[in-house]
Protein backbone atom coordinates (compact mmCIF):
# COMPACT_ATOMS: atom_id res chain seq x y z
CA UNK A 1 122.73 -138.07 30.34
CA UNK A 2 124.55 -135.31 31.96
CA UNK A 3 126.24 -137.07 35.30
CA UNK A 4 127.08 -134.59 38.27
CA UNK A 5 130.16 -134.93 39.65
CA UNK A 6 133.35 -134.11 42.42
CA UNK A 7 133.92 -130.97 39.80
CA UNK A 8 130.03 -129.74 39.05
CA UNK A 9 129.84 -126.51 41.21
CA UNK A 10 126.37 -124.62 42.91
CA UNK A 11 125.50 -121.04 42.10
CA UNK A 12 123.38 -118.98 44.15
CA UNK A 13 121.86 -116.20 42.95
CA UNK A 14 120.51 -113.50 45.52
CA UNK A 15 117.51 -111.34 45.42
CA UNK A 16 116.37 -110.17 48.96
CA UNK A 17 113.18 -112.37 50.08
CA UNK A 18 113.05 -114.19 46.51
CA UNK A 19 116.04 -116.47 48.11
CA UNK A 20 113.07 -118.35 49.55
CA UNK A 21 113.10 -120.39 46.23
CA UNK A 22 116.65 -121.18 46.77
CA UNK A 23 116.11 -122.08 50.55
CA UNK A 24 114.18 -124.63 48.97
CA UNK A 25 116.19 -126.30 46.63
CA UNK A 26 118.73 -126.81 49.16
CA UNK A 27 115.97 -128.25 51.68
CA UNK A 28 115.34 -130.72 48.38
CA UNK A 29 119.20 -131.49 48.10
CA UNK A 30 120.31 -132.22 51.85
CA UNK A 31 116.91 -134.25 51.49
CA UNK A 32 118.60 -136.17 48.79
CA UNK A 33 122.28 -135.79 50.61
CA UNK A 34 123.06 -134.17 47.45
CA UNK A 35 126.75 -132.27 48.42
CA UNK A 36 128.14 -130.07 46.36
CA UNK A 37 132.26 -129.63 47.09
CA UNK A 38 132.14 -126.14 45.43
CA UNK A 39 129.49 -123.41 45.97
CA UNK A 40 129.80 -119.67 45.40
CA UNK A 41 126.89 -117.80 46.69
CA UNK A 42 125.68 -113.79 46.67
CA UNK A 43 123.47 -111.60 49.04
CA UNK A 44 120.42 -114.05 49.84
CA UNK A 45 122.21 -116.85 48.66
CA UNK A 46 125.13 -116.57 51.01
CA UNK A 47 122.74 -116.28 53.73
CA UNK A 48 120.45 -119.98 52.80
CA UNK A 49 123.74 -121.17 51.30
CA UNK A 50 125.28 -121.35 54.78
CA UNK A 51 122.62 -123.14 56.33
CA UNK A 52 123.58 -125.98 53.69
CA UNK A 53 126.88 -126.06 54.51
CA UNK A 54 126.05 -126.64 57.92
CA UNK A 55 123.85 -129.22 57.10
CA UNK A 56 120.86 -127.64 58.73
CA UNK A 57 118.32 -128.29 56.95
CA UNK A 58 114.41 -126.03 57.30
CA UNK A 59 116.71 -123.86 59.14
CA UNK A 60 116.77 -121.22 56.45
CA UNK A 61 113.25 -121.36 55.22
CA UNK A 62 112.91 -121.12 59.53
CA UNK A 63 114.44 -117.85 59.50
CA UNK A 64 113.29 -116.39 56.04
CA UNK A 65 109.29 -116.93 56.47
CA UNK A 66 108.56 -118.54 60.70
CA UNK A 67 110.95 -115.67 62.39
CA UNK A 68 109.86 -112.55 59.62
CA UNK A 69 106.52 -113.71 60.95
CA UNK A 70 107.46 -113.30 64.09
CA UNK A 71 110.16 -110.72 64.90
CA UNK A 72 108.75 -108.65 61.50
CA UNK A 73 112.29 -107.65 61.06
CA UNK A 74 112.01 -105.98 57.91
CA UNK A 75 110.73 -101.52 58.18
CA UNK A 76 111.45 -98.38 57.53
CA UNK A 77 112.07 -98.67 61.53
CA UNK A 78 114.61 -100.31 60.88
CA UNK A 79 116.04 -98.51 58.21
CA UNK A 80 115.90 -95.45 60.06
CA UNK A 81 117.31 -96.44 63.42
CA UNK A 82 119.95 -98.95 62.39
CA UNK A 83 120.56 -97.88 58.78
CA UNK A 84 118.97 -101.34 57.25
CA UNK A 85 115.78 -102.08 56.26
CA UNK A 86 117.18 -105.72 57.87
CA UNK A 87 117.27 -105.76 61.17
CA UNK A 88 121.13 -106.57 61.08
CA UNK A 89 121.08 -107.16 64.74
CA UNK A 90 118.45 -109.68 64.69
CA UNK A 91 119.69 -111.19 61.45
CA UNK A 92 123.36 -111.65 62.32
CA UNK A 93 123.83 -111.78 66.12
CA UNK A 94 120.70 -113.01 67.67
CA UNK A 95 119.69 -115.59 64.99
CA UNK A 96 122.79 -117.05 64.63
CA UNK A 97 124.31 -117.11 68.06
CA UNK A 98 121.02 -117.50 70.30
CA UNK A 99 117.42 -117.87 68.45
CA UNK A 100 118.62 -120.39 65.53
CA UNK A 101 122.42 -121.27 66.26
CA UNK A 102 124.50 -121.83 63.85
CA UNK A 103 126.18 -125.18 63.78
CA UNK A 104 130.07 -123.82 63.58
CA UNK A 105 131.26 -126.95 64.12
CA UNK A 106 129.96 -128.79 61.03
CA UNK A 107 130.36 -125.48 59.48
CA UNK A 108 133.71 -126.04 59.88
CA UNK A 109 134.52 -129.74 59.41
CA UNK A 110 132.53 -129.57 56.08
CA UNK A 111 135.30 -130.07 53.58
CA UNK A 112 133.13 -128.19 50.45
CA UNK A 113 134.28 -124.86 49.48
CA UNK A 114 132.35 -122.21 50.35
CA UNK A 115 132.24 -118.34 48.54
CA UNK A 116 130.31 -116.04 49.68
CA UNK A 117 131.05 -112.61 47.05
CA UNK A 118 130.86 -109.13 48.01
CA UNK A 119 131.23 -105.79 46.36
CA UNK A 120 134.52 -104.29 47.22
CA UNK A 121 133.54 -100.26 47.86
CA UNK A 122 137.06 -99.28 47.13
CA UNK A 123 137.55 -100.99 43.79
CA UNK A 124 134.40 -101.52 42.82
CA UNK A 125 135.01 -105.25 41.83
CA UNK A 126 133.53 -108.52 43.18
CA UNK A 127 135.17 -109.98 46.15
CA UNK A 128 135.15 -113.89 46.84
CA UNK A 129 135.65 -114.54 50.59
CA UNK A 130 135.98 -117.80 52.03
CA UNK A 131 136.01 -117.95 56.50
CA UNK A 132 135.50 -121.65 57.99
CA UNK A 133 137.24 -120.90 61.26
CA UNK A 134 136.52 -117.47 62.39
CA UNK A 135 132.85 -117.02 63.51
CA UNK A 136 132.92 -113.21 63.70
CA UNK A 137 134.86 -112.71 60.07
CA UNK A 138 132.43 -115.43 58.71
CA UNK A 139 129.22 -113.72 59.73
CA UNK A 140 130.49 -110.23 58.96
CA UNK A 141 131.19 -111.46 55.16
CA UNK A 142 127.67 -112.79 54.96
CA UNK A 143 126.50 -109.58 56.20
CA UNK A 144 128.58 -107.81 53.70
CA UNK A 145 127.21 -110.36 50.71
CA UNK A 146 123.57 -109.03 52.02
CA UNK A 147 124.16 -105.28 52.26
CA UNK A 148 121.58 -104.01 49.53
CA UNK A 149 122.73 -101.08 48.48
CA UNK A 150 120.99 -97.52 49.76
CA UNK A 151 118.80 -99.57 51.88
CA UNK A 152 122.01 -101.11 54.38
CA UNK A 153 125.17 -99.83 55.61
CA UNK A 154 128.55 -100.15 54.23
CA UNK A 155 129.77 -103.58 56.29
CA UNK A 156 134.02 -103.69 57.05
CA UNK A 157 135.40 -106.96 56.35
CA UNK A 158 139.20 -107.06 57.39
CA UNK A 159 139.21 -103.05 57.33
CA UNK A 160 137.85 -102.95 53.67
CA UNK A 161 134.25 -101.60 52.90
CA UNK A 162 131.80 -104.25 51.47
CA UNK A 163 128.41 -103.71 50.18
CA UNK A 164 126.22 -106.69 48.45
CA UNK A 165 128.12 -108.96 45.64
CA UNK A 166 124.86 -108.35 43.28
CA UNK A 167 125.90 -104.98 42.71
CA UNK A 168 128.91 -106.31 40.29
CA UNK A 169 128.62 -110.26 40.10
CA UNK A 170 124.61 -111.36 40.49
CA UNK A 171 125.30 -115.13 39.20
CA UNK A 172 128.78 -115.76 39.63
CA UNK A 173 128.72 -118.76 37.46
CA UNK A 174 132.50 -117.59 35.54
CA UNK A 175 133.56 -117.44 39.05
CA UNK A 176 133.12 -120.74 39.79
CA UNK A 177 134.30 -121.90 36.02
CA UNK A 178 137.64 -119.97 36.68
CA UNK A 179 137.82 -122.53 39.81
CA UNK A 180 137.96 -125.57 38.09
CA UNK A 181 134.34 -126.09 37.62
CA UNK A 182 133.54 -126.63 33.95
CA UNK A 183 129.68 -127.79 34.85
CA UNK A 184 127.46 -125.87 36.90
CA UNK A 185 124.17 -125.86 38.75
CA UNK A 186 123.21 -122.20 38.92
CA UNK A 187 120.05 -121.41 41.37
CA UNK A 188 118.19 -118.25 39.94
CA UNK A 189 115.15 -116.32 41.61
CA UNK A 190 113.74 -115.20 38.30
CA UNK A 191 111.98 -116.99 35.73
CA UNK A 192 113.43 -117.97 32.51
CA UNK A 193 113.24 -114.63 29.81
CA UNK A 194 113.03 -112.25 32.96
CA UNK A 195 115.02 -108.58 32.27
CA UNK A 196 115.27 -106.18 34.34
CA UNK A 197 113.24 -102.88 33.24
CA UNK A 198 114.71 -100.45 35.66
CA UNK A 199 117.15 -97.99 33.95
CA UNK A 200 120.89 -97.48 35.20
CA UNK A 201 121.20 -93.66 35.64
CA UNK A 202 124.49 -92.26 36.63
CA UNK A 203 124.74 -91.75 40.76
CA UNK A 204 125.45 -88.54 41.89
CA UNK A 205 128.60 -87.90 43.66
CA UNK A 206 126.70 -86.90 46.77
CA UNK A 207 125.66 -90.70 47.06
CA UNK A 208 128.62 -92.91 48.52
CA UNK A 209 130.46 -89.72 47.58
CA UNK A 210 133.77 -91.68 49.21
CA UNK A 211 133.60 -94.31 46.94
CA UNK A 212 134.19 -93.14 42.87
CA UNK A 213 134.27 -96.48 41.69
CA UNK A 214 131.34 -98.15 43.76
CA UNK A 215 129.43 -95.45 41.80
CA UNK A 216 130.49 -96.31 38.60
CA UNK A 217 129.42 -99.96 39.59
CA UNK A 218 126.26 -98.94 40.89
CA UNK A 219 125.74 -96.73 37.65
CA UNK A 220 125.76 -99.97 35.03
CA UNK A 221 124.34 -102.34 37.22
CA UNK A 222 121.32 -103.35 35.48
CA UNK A 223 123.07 -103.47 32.29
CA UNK A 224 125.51 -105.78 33.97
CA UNK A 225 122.62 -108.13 35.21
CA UNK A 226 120.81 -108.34 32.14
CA UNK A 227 123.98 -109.01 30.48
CA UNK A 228 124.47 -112.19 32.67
CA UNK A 229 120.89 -113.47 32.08
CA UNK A 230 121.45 -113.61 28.37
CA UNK A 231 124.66 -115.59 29.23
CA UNK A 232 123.00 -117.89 31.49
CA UNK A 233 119.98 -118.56 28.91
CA UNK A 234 122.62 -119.55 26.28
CA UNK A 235 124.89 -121.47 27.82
CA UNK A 236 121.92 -123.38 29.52
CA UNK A 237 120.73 -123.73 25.49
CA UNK A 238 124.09 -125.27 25.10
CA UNK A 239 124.08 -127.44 28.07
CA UNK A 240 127.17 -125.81 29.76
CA UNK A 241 124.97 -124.93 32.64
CA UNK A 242 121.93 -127.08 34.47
CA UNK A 243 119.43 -124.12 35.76
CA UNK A 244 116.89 -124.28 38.53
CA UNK A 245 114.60 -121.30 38.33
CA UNK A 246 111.22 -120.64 39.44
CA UNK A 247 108.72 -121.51 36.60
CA UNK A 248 106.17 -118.83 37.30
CA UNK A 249 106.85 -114.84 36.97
CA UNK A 250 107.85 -113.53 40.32
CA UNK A 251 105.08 -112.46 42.88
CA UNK A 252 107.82 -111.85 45.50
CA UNK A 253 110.30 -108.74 45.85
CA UNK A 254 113.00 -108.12 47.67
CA UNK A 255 111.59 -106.87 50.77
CA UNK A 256 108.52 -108.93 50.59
CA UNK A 257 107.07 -109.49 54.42
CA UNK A 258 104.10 -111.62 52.76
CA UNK A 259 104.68 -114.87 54.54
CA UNK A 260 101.82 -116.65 52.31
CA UNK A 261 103.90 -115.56 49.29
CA UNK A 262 106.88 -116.32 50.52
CA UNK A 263 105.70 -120.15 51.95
CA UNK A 264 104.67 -120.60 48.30
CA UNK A 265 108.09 -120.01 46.86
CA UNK A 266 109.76 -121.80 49.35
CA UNK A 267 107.93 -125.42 48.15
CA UNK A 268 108.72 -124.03 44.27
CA UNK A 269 112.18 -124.08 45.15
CA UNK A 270 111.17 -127.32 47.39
CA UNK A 271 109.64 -129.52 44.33
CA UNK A 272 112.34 -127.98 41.77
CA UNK A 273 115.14 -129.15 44.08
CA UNK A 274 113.46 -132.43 43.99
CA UNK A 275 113.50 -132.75 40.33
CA UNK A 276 117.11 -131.77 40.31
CA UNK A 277 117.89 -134.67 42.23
CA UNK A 278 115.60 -137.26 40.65
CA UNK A 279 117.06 -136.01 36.74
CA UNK A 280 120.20 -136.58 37.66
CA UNK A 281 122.91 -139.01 38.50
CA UNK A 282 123.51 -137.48 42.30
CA UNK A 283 125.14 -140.00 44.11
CA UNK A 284 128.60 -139.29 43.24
CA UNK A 285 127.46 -136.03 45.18
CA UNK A 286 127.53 -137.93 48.37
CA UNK A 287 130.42 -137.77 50.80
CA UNK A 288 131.39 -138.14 54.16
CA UNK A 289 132.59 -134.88 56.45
């Protein structure tokens, strides 16, 4: 039986609202005190991934389904007034610092590693950014992990423009291999066989017209996905990989505001969390901040 242990790393996979599912697999974990001392997280991911850092359980699925339902803080209203179809003042000042504070301080006493990647807007490469101390930084890198391309603005990060780590590095399960992680548990938001169909079509140098090689990124990025989901599938088939995936084709997109839809991907992710834990030897998971 495969036995996770100190050196199994987490992958989270992003995907807008689909990171529902993966709010709910790491509900099921810090249910099970399952702790992972490595985790490398993109986009959505970053965003439920530091809730489980924290040690906060609910308080992700809290802010993905209870406060959309409330505060509705996805529109074109916001797209169009604050240049993000996220409200990024709700979602990264008033969430985190008054309507659902972030615990810092376990935040920062939690020894595990924490990665949250970005898209680099200069070099068009994958950026893995780790901030435990500074608040501000930390938040800002999350922000920049989240930035959807054409739909968000370009996010600074120590002077550098960042846009969302999807665009280059969607399931950055090499990542954490190159880290000293030779076994992984990689949290997807697509069923098993999904492709993408959309076609990569070369961007115009009118859009992101500063940035040369974010457009050359941008240009192959579905080709670059796909790419990875064949990887994933066969090193899953060769048991170099334990995946956690929804089971069911996907009835949630990224800027789904269904909170019916989203409720019933949050206890997928919930019950395949669960199963996660009960498979597997998790104890040697468990340690002490």
């Amino acid at each position: 039986m495969i036995r996770l242990g100190k050196d199994t790393g987490l992958v989270l996979e992003g995907g807008g609202m689909r990171g529902v599912f993966t709010s709910g697999v790491l509900d099921a974990l810090m249910k099970h005190e399952c702790w992972f001392r490595y985790v490398v997280a993109v986009s959505a991911g970053a965003c439920n991934g530091l809730s489980y850092i924290s040690r906060q359980p609910r308080r992700a699925r809290y802010s993905n389904i209870d406060l959309l339902k409330k505060y509705g803080y996805i529109s074109l209203r916001s797209l169009i007034l604050k240049g993000s179809i996220f409200d990024p003042n709700l979602l990264y000042e008033r969430f985190p610092n008054d309507i659902l504070p972030f615990d810092m301080d376990a935040y920062r006493q939690n020894p595990a590693t924490f990665e949250m990647v970005t898209t680099n807007c200069l070099t068009g490469r994958a950026e893995y950014l780790v901030e435990k101390n500074d608040k501000t930084r930390m938040l800002a890198i999350c922000k920049a992990s989240s930035s959807l391309p054409y739909v968000a603005q370009v996010t600074d990060v120590d002077g550098i423009p960042m846009l969302d780590g999807g665009i280059v590095d969607s399931i950055p399960v090499l990542r954490a291999i190159d880290t000293g992680h030779p076994l992984n548990v990689v949290v997807l938001t697509r069923n098993r066989g999904y492709r993408s169909t959309e076609r990569d079509i070369k961007q115009p140098r009118f859009v992101y017209g500063q940035y040369p090689r974010l457009r050359v990124a941008l240009s192959r990025r579905v080709e670059v996905y796909n790419q990875q989901l064949d990887m994933i599938e066969a090193m899953e088939d060769e048991g170099k990989i334990i995946v956690i995936r929804p089971q069911r084709p996907m009835e949630v997109d990224r800027i789904c505001r269904d909170t019916e839809k989203l409720e019933r991907l949050y206890m997928e992710g919930f019950q395949e969390g669960e199963r996660l834990c009960l498979k597997f030897e998790v104890s040697s998971l468990k340690f002490e901040v």
